[in-house]
Protein backbone atom coordinates (compact mmCIF):
# COMPACT_ATOMS: atom_id res chain seq x y z
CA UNK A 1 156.70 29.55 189.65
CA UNK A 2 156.94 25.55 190.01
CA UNK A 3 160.58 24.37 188.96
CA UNK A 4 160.86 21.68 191.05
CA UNK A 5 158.22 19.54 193.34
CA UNK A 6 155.18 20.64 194.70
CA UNK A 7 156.36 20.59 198.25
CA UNK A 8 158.83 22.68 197.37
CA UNK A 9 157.05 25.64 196.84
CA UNK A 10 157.92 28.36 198.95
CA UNK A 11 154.64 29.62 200.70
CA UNK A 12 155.47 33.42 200.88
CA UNK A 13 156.06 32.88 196.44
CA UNK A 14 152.41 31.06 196.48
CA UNK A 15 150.92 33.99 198.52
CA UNK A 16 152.39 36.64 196.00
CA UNK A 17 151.59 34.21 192.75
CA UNK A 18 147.96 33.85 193.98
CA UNK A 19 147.79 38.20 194.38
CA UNK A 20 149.31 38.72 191.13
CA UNK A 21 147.54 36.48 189.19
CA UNK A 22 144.02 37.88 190.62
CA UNK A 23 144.72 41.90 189.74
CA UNK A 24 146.43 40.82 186.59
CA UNK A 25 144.56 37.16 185.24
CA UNK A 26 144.16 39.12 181.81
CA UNK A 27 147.55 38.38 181.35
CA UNK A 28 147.88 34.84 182.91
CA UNK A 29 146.01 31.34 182.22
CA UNK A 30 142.46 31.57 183.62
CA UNK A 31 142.00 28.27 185.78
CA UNK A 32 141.23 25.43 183.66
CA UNK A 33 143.39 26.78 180.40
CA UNK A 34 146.31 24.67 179.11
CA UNK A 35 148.82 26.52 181.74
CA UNK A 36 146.44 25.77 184.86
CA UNK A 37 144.33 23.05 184.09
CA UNK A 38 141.74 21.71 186.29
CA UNK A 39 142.54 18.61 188.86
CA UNK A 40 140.75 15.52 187.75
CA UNK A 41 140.91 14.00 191.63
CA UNK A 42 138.17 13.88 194.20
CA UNK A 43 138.55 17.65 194.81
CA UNK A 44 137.53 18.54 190.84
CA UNK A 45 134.38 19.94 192.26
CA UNK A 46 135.39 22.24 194.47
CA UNK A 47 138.21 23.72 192.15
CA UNK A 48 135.93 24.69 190.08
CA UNK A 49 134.17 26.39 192.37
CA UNK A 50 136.60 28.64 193.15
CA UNK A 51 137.79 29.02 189.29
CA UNK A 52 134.39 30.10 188.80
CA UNK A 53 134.19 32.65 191.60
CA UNK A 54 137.92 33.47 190.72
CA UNK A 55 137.00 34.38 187.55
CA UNK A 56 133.64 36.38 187.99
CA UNK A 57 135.53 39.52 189.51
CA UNK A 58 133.19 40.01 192.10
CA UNK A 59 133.18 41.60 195.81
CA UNK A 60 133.28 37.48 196.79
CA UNK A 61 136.08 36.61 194.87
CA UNK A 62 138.32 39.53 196.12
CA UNK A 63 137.07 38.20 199.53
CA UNK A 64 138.41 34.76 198.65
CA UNK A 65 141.57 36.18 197.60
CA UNK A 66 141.95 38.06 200.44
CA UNK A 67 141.27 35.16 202.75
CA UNK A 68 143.66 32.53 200.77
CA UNK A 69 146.58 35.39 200.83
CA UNK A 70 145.85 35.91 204.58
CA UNK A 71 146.02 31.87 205.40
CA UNK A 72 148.96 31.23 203.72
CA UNK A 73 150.97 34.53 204.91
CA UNK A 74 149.88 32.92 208.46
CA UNK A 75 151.02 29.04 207.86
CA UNK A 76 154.15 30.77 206.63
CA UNK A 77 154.62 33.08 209.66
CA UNK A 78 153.68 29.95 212.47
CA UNK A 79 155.99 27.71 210.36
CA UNK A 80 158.90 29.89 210.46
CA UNK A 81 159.40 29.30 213.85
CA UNK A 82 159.41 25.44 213.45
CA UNK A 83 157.75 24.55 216.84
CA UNK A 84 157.68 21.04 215.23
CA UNK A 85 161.25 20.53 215.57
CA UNK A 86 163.64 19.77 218.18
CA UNK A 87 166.43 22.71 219.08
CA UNK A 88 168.86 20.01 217.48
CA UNK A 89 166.93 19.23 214.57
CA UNK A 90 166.35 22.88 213.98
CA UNK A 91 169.93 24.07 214.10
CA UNK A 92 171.22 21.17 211.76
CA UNK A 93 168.58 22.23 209.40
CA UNK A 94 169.58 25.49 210.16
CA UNK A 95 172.81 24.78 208.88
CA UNK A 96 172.10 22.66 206.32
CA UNK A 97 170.18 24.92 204.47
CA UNK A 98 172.42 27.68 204.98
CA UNK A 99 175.54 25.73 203.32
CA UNK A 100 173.57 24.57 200.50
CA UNK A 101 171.60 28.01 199.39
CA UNK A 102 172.50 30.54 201.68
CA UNK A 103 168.76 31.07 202.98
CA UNK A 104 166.15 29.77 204.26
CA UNK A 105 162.78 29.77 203.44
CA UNK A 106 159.04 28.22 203.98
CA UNK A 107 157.96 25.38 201.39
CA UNK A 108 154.91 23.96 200.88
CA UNK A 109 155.85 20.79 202.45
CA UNK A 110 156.73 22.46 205.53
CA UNK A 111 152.64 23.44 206.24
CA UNK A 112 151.16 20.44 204.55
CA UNK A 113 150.74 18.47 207.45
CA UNK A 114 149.29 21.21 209.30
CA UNK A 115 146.68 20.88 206.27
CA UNK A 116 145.96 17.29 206.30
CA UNK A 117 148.32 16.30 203.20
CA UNK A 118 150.49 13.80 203.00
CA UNK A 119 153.19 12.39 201.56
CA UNK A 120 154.45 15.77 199.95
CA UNK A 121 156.73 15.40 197.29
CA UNK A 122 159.58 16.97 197.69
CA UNK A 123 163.68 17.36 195.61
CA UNK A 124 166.08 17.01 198.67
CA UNK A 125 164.73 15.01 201.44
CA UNK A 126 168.00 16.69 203.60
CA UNK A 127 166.65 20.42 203.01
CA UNK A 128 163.66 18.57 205.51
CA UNK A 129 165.34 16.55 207.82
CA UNK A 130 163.26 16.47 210.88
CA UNK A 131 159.78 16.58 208.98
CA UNK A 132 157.76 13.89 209.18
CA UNK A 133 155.33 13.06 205.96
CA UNK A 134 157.52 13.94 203.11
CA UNK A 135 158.54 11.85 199.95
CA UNK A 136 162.09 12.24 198.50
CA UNK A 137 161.87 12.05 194.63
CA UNK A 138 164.90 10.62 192.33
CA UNK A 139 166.69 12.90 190.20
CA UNK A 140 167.90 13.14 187.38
């Protein structure tokens, strides 16, 4: 799923990732397995927590599915609208984003603020202009 930054992540992808991987984790890396290892930051604890209730199969863990799925189908839905932005800022995104892929979509980046994180990494600082918070990376 991640071929670029973290911020850019499209939240609708995350949503769908997150419901796959919990009807079908035979087939995927459990949390804390070589292809989704476990954070070694303040938040370790808590990760691990939900790896471990994740992983259990129980009526709490399809809860906590069903509650992560339903938050991030409503950050993407509220940030769709971009109340954040100016009418200007909004077309010239608008258009920007339009020229350079033909779509738009939701990142990451776009709801991390609303979740307390920041900077967000992000590829193309322009696909963002308006947002405040984000971090343009070098390519290449």
């Amino acid at each position: 799923m991640r071929t670029g930054e973290i911020g850019d992540i499209r939240v609708d992808l995350l949503a769908d990732e997150l419901l796959l991987w919990a009807r079908l984790g035979r087939e995927f890396p459990r949390p804390g397995e070589r292809g989704w290892p476990a954070p070694d930051g303040p938040y370790a604890d808590r990760w691990d927590a939900l790896a471990d209730v994740l992983i259990a199969g129980t009526d709490r863990g399809r809860s906590v599915v069903r509650a992560v799925t339903t938050v991030l189908k409503e950050l993407e839905f509220i940030a769709r609208s971009r109340p954040y932005l100016q009418e200007a800022s909004r077309a010239a995104l608008m258009e920007y984003r339009f020229a350079a892929q033909g779509c738009d979509t939701v990142t990451l980046a776009e709801v991390a603020p609303a979740l307390g994180v920041s900077p967000v990494p992000v590829q193309d600082i322009a696909w963002y202009a308006g947002f405040a918070g984000l971090e343009g990376l070098p390519t290449g």
